[in-house]
N, C-alpha and C. Protein backbone atom coordinates (compact mmCIF):
# COMPACT_ATOMS: atom_id res chain seq x y z
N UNK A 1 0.84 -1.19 0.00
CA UNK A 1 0.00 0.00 0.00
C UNK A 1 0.88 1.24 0.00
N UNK A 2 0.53 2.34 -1.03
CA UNK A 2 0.58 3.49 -0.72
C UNK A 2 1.12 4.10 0.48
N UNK A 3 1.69 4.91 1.09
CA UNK A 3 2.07 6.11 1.81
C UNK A 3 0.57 6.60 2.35
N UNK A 4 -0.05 7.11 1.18
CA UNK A 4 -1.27 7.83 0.91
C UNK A 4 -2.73 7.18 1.61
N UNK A 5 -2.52 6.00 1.31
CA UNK A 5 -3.83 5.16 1.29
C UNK A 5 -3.75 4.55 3.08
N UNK A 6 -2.40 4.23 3.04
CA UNK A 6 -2.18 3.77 4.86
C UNK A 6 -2.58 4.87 6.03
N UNK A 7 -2.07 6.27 5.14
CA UNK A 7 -2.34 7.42 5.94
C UNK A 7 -3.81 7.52 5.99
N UNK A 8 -4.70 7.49 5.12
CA UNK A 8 -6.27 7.72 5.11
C UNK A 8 -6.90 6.52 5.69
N UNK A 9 -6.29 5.07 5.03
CA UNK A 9 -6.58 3.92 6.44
C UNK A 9 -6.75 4.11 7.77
N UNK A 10 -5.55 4.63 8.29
CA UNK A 10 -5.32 5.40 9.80
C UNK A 10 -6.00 6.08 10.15
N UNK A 11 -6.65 7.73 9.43
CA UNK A 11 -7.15 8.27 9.80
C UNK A 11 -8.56 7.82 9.91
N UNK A 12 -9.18 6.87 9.02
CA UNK A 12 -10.67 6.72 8.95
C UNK A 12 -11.05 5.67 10.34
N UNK A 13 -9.50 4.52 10.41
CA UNK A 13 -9.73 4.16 12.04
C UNK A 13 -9.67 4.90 13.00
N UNK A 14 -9.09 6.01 12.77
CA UNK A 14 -8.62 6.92 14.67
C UNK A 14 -10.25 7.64 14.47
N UNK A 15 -10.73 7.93 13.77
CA UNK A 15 -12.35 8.75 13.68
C UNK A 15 -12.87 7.38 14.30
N UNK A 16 -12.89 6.38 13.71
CA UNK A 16 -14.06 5.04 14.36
C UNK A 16 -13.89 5.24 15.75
N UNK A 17 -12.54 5.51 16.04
CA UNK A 17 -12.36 4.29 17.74
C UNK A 17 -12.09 5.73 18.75
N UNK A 18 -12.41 7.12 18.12
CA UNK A 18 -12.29 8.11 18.57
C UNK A 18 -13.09 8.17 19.52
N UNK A 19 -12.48 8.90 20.94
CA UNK A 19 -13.36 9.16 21.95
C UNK A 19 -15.10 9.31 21.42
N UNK A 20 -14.93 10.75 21.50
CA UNK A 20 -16.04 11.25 20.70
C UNK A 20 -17.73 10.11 20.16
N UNK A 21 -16.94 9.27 19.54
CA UNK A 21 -18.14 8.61 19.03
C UNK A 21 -18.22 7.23 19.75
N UNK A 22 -16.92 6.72 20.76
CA UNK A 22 -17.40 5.64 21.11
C UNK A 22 -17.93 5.56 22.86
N UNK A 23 -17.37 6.73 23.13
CA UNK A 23 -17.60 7.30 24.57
C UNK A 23 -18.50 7.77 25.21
N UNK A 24 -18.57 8.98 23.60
CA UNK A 24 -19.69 9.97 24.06
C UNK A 24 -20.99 9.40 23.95
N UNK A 25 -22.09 9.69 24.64
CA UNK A 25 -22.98 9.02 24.30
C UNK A 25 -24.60 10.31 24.21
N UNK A 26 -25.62 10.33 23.40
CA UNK A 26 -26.15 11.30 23.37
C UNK A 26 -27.52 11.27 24.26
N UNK A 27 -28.23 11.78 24.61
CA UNK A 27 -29.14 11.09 25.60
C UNK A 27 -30.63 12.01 25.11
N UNK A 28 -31.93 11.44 24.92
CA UNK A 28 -32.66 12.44 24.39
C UNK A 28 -33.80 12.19 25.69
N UNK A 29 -34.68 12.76 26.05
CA UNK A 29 -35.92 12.50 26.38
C UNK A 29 -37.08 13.00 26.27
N UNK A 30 -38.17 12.53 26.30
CA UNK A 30 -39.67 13.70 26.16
C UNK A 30 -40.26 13.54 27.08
N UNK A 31 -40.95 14.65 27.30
CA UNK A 31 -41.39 14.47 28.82
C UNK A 31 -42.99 15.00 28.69
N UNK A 32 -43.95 14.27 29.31
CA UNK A 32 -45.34 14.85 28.45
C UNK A 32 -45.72 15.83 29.40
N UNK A 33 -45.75 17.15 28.70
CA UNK A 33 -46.52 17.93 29.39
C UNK A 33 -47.97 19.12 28.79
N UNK A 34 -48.40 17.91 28.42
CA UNK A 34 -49.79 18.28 27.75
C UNK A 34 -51.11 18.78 29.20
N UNK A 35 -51.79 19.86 28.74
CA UNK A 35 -52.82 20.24 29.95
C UNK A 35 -53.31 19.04 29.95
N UNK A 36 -54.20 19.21 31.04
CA UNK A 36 -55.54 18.02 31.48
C UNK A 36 -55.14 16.90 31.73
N UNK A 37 -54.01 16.87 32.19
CA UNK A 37 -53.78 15.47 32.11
C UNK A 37 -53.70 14.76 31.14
N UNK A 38 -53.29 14.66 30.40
CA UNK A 38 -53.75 13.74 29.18
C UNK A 38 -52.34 13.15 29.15
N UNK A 39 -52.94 11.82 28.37
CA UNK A 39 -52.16 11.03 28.27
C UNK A 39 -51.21 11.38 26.97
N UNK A 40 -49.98 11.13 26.51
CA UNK A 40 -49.60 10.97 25.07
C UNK A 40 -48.98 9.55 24.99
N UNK A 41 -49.23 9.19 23.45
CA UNK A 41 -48.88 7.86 22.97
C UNK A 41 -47.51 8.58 21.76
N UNK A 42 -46.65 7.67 22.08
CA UNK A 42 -46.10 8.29 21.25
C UNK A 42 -44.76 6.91 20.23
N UNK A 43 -43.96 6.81 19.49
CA UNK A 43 -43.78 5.92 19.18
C UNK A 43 -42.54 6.50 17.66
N UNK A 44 -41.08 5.97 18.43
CA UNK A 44 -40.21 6.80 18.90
C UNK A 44 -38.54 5.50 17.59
N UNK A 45 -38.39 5.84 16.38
CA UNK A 45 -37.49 5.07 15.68
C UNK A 45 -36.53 5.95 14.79
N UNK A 46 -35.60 4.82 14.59
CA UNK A 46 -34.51 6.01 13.54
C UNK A 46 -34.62 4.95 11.92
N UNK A 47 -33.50 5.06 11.26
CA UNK A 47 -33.62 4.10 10.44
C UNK A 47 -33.08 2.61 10.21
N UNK A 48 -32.37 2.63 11.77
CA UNK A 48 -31.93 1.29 11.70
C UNK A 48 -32.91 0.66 13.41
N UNK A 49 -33.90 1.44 14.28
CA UNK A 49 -33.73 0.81 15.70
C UNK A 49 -35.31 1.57 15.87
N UNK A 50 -36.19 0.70 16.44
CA UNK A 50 -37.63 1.25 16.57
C UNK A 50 -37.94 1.23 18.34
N UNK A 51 -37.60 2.12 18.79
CA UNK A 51 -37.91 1.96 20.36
C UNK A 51 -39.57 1.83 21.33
N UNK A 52 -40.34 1.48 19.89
CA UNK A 52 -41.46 0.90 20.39
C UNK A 52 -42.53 1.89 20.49
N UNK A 53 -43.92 1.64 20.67
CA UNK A 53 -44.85 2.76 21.21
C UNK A 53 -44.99 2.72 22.71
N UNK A 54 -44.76 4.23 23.39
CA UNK A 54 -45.14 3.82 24.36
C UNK A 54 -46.29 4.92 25.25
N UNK A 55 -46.79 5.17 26.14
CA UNK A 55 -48.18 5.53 26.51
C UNK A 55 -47.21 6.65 27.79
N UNK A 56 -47.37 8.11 27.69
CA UNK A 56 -46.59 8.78 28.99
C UNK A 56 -48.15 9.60 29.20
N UNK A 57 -47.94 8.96 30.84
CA UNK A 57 -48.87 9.63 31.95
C UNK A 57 -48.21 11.39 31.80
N UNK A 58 -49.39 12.15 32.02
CA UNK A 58 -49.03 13.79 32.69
C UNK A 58 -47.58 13.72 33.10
N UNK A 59 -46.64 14.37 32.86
CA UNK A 59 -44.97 14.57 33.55
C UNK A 59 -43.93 13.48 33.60
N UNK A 60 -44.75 12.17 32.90
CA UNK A 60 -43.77 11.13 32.73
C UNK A 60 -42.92 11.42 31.65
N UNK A 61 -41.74 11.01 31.51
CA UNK A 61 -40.44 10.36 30.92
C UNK A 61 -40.02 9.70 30.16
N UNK A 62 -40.25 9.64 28.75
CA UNK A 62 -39.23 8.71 28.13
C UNK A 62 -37.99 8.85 27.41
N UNK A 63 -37.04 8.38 27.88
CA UNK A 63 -35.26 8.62 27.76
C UNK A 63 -34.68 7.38 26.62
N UNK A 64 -33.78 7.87 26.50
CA UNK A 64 -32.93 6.45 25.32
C UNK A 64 -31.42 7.57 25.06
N UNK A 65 -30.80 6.49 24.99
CA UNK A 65 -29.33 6.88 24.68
C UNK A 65 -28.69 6.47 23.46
N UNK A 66 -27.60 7.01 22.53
CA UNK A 66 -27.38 6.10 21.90
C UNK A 66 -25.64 7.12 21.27
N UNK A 67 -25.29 6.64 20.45
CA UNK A 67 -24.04 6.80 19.69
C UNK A 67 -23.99 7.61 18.70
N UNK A 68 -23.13 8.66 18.14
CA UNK A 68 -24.03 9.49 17.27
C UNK A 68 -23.12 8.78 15.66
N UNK A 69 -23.27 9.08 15.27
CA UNK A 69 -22.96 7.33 13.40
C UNK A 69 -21.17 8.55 13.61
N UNK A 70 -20.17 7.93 12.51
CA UNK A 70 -19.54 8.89 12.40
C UNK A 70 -19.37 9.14 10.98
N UNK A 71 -20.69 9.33 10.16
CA UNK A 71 -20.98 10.25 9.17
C UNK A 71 -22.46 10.83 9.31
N UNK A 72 -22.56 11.88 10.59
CA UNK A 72 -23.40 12.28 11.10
C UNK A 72 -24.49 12.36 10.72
N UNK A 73 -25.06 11.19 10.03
CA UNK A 73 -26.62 10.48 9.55
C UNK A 73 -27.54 10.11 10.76
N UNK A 74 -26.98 10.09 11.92
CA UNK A 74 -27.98 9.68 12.83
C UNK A 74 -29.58 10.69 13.03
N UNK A 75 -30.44 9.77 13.27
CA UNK A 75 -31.60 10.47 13.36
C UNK A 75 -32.70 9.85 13.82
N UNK A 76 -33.37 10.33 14.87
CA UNK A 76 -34.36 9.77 15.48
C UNK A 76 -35.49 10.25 15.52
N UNK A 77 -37.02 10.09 15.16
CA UNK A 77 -38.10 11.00 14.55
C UNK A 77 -39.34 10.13 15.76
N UNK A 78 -40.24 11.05 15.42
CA UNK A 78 -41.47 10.34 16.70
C UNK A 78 -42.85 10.93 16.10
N UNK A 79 -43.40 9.81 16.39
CA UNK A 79 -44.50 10.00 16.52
C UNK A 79 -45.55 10.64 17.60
N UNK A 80 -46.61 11.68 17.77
CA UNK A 80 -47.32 11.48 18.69
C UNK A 80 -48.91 11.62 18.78
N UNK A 81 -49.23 11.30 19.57
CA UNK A 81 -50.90 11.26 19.10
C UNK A 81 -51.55 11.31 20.94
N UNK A 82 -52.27 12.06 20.59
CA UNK A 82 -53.24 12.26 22.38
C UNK A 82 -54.84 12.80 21.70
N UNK A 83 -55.29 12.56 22.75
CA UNK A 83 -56.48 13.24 22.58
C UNK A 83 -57.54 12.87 21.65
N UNK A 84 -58.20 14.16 21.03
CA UNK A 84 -58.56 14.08 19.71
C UNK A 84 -57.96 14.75 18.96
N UNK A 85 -56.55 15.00 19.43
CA UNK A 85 -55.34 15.42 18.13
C UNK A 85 -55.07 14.54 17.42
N UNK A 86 -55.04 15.09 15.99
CA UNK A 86 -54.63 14.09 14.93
C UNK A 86 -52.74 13.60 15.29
N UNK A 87 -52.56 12.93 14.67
CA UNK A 87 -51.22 12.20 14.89
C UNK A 87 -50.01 13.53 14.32
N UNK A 88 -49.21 13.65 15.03
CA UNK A 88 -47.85 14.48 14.45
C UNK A 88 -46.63 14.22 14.73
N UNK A 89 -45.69 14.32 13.82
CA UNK A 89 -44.61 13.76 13.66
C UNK A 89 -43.53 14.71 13.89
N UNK A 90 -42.38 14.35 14.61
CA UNK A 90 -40.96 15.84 14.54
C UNK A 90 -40.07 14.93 14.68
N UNK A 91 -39.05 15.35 14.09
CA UNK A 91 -37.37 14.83 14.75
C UNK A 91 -37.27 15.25 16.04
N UNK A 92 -36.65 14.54 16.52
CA UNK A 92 -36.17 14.48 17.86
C UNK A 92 -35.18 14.31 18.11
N UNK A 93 -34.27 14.01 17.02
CA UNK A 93 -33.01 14.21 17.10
C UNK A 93 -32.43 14.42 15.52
N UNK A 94 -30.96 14.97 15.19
CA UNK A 94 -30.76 14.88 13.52
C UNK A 94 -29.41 15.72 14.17
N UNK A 95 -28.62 14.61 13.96
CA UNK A 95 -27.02 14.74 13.80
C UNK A 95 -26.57 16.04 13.82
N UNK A 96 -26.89 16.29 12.71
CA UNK A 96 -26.13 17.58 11.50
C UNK A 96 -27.09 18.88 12.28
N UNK A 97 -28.35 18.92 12.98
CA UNK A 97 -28.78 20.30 12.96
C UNK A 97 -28.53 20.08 15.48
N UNK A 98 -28.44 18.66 15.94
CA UNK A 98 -28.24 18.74 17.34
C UNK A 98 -26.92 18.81 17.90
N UNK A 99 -26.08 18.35 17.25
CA UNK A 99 -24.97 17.28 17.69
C UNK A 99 -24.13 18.25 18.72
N UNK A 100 -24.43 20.28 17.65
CA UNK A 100 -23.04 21.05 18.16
C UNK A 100 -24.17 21.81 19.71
N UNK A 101 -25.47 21.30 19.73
CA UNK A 101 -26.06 22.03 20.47
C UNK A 101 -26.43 20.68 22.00
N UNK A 102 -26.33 19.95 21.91
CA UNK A 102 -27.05 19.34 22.95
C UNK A 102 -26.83 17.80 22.95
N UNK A 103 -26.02 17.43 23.72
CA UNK A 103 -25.84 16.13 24.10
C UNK A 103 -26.45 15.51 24.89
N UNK A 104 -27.45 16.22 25.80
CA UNK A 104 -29.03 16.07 26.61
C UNK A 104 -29.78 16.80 25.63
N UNK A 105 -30.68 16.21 25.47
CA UNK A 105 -31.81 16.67 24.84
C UNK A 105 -33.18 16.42 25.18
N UNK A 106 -33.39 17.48 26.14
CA UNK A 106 -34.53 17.06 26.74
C UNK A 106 -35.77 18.16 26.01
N UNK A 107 -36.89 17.10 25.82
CA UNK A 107 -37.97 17.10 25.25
C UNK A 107 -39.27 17.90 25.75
N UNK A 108 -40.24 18.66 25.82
CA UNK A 108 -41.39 18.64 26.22
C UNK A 108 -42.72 19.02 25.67
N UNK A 109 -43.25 18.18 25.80
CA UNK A 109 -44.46 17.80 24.44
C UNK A 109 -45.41 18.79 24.59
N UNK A 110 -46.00 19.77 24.30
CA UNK A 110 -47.41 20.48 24.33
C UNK A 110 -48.34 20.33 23.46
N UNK A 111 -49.02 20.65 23.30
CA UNK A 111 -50.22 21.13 22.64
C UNK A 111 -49.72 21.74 21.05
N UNK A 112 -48.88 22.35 21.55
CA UNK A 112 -48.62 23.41 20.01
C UNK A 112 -47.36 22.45 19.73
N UNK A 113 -46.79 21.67 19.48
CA UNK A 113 -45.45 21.18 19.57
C UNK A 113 -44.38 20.84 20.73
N UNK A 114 -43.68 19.99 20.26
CA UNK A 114 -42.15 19.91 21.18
C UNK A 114 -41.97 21.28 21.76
N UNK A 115 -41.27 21.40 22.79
CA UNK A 115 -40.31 22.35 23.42
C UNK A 115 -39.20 22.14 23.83
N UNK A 116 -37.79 22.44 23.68
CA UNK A 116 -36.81 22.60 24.49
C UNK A 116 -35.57 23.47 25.00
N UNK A 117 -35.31 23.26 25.93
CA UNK A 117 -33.84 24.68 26.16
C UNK A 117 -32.77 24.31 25.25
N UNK A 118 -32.49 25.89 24.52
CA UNK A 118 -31.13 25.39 23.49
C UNK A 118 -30.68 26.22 23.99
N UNK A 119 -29.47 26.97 24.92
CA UNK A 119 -28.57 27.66 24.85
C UNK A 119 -29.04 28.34 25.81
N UNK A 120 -29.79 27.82 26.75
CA UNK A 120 -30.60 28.84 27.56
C UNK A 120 -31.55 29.61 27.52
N UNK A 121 -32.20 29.41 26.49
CA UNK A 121 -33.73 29.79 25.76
C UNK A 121 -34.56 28.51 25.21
N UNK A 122 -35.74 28.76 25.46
CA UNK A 122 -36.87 27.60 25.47
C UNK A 122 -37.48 27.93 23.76
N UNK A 123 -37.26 26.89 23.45
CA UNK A 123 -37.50 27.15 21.88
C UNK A 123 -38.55 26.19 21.09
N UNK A 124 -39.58 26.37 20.59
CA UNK A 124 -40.84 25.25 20.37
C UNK A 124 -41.13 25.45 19.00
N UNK A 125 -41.23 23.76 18.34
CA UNK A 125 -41.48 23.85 17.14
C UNK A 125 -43.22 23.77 16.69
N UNK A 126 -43.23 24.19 15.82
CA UNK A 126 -44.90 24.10 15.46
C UNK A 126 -44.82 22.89 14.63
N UNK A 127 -45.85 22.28 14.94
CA UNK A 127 -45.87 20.59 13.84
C UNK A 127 -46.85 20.90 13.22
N UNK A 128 -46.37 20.40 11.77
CA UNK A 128 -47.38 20.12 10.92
C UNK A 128 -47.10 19.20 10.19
N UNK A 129 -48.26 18.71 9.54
CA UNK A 129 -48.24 17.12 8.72
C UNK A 129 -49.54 17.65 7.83
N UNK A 130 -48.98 16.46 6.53
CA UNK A 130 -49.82 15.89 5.38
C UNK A 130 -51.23 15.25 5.91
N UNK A 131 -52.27 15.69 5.24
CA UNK A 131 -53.09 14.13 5.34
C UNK A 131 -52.82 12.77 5.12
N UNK A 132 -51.54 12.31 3.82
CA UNK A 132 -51.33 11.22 3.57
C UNK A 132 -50.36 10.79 4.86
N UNK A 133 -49.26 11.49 5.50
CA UNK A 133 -48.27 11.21 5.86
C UNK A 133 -49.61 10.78 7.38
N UNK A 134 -50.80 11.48 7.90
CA UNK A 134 -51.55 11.31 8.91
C UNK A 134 -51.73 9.97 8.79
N UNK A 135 -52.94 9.82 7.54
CA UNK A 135 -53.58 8.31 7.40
C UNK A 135 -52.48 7.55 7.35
N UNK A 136 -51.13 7.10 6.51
CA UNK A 136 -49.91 6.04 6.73
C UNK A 136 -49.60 5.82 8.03
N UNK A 137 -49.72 7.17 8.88
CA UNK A 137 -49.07 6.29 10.51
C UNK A 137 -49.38 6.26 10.84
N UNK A 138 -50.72 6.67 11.09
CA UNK A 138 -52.03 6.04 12.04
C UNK A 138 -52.60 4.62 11.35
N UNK A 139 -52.10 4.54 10.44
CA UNK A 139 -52.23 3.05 9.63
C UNK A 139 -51.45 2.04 10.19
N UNK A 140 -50.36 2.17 10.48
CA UNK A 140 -48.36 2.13 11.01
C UNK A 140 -48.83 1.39 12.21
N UNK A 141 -49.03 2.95 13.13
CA UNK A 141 -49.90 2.60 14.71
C UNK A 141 -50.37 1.49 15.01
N UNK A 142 -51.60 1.45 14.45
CA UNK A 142 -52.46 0.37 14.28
C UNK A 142 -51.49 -0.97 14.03
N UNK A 143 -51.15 -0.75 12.76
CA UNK A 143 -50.64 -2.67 12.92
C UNK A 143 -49.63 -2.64 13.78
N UNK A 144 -48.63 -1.82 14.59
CA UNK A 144 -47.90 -1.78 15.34
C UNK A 144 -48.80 -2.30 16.82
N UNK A 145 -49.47 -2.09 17.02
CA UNK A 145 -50.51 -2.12 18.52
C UNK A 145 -50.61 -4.15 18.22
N UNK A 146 -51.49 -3.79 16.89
CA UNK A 146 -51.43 -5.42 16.71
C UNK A 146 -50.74 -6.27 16.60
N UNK A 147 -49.58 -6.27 15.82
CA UNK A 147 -48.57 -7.07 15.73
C UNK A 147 -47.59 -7.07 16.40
N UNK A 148 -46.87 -5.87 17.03
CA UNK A 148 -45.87 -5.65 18.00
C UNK A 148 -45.31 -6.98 19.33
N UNK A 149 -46.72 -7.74 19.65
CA UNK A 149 -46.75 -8.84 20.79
C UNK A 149 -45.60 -9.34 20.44
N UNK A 150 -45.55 -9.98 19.05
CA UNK A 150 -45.47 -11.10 18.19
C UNK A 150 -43.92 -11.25 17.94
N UNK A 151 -43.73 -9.53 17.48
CA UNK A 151 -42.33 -9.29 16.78
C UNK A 151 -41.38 -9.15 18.42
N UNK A 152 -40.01 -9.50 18.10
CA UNK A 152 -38.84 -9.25 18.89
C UNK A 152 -37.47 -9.08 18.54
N UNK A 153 -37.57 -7.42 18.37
CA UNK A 153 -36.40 -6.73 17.55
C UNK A 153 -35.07 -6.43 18.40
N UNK A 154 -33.97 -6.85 18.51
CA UNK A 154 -33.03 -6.23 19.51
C UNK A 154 -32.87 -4.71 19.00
N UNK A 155 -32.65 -4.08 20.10
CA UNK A 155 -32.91 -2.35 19.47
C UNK A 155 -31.07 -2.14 19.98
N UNK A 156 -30.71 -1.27 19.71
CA UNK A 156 -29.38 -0.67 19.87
C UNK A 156 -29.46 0.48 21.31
N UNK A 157 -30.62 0.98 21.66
CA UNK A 157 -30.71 1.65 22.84
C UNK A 157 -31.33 0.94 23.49
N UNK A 158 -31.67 1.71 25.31
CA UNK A 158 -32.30 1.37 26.37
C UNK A 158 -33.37 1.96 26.45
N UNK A 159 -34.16 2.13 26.48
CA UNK A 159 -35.47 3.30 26.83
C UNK A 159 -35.74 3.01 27.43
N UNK A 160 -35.85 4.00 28.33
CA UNK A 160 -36.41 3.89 30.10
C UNK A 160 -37.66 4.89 29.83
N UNK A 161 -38.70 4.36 30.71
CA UNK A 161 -39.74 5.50 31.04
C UNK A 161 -39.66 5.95 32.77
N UNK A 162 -39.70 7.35 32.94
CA UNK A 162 -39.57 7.64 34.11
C UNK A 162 -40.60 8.25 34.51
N UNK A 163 -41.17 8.60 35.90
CA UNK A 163 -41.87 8.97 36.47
C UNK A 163 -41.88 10.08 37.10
N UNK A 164 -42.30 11.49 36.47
CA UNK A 164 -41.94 12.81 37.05
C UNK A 164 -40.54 13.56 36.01
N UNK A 165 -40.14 14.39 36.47
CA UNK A 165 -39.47 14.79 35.18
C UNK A 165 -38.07 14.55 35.07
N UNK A 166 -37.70 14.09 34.17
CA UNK A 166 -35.99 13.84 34.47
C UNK A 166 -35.46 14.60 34.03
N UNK A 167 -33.74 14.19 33.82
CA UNK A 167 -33.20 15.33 33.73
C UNK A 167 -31.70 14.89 33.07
């Protein structure tokens, strides 16, 4: 081999086994804080790892950790649905627009959208969705509720649900 090619060999291993991506670890959570109590369902995957649907009481918790890729493709998107709100969808995480802002990423669900602190300011996205993209995952949902028993996927994170607000 090359001079050239051993040197870019090297470098593309010292990025793999680099602190950074095997150490660091990124941590996201949502935390429901919808009025009235209400419940949210929500149901939480990237493109390789589906962390399941799961049901957060008023001020509950759901957390997951994971590795961020090191060609900053990682991305984790959610579903949520309460009420008689139609179903809406946001990233919840995306490499390239979190990575330089927040290695906690904590979540909180309203009414009008997600919320969270970036830099020391509380910043909330407005969701919006398609009708088609509505009917497909409330389609999704559904056979997910049904079939989910059945299936047993090893996922690459932990998801914990917590009780009250974490942190």
């Amino acid at each position: 081999m090359s001079l050239f090619v051993k040197s870019i060999f090297l470098l593309f291993v010292f990025t793999l086994v680099s602190e950074r991506h095997v150490l660091a670890k990124t941590h996201v959570s949502i935390t429901n804080n919808l009025e009235e109590n209400q419940d949210l369902n929500l149901h939480c995957k990237s493109a390789d790892d589906d962390l399941g649907m799961q049901v957060l009481h008023f001020n509950q918790t759901f957390a997951w950790s994971f590795g961020v890729s090191v060609f900053w493709n990682t991305q984790f998107y959610c579903s949520f649905l309460w009420k008689n709100a139609p179903i809406v969808h946001y990233d919840m995480y995306i490499a390239t627009r979190d990575e330089s802002v927040c290695k906690v990423c904590n979540w909180y669900i309203k009414e009008g959208g997600p919320c969270r602190y970036v830099l020391g300011s509380v910043v909330c996205i407005r969701v919006t969705m398609s009708l088609v993209s509505m009917v497909v995952e409330q389609w999704s949902m559904l056979t997910m509720l049904l079939v989910r028993p059945w299936i047993h996927k090893k996922s690459c994170c932990s998801p914990v649900v917590f009780v009250g607000h974490g942190s």
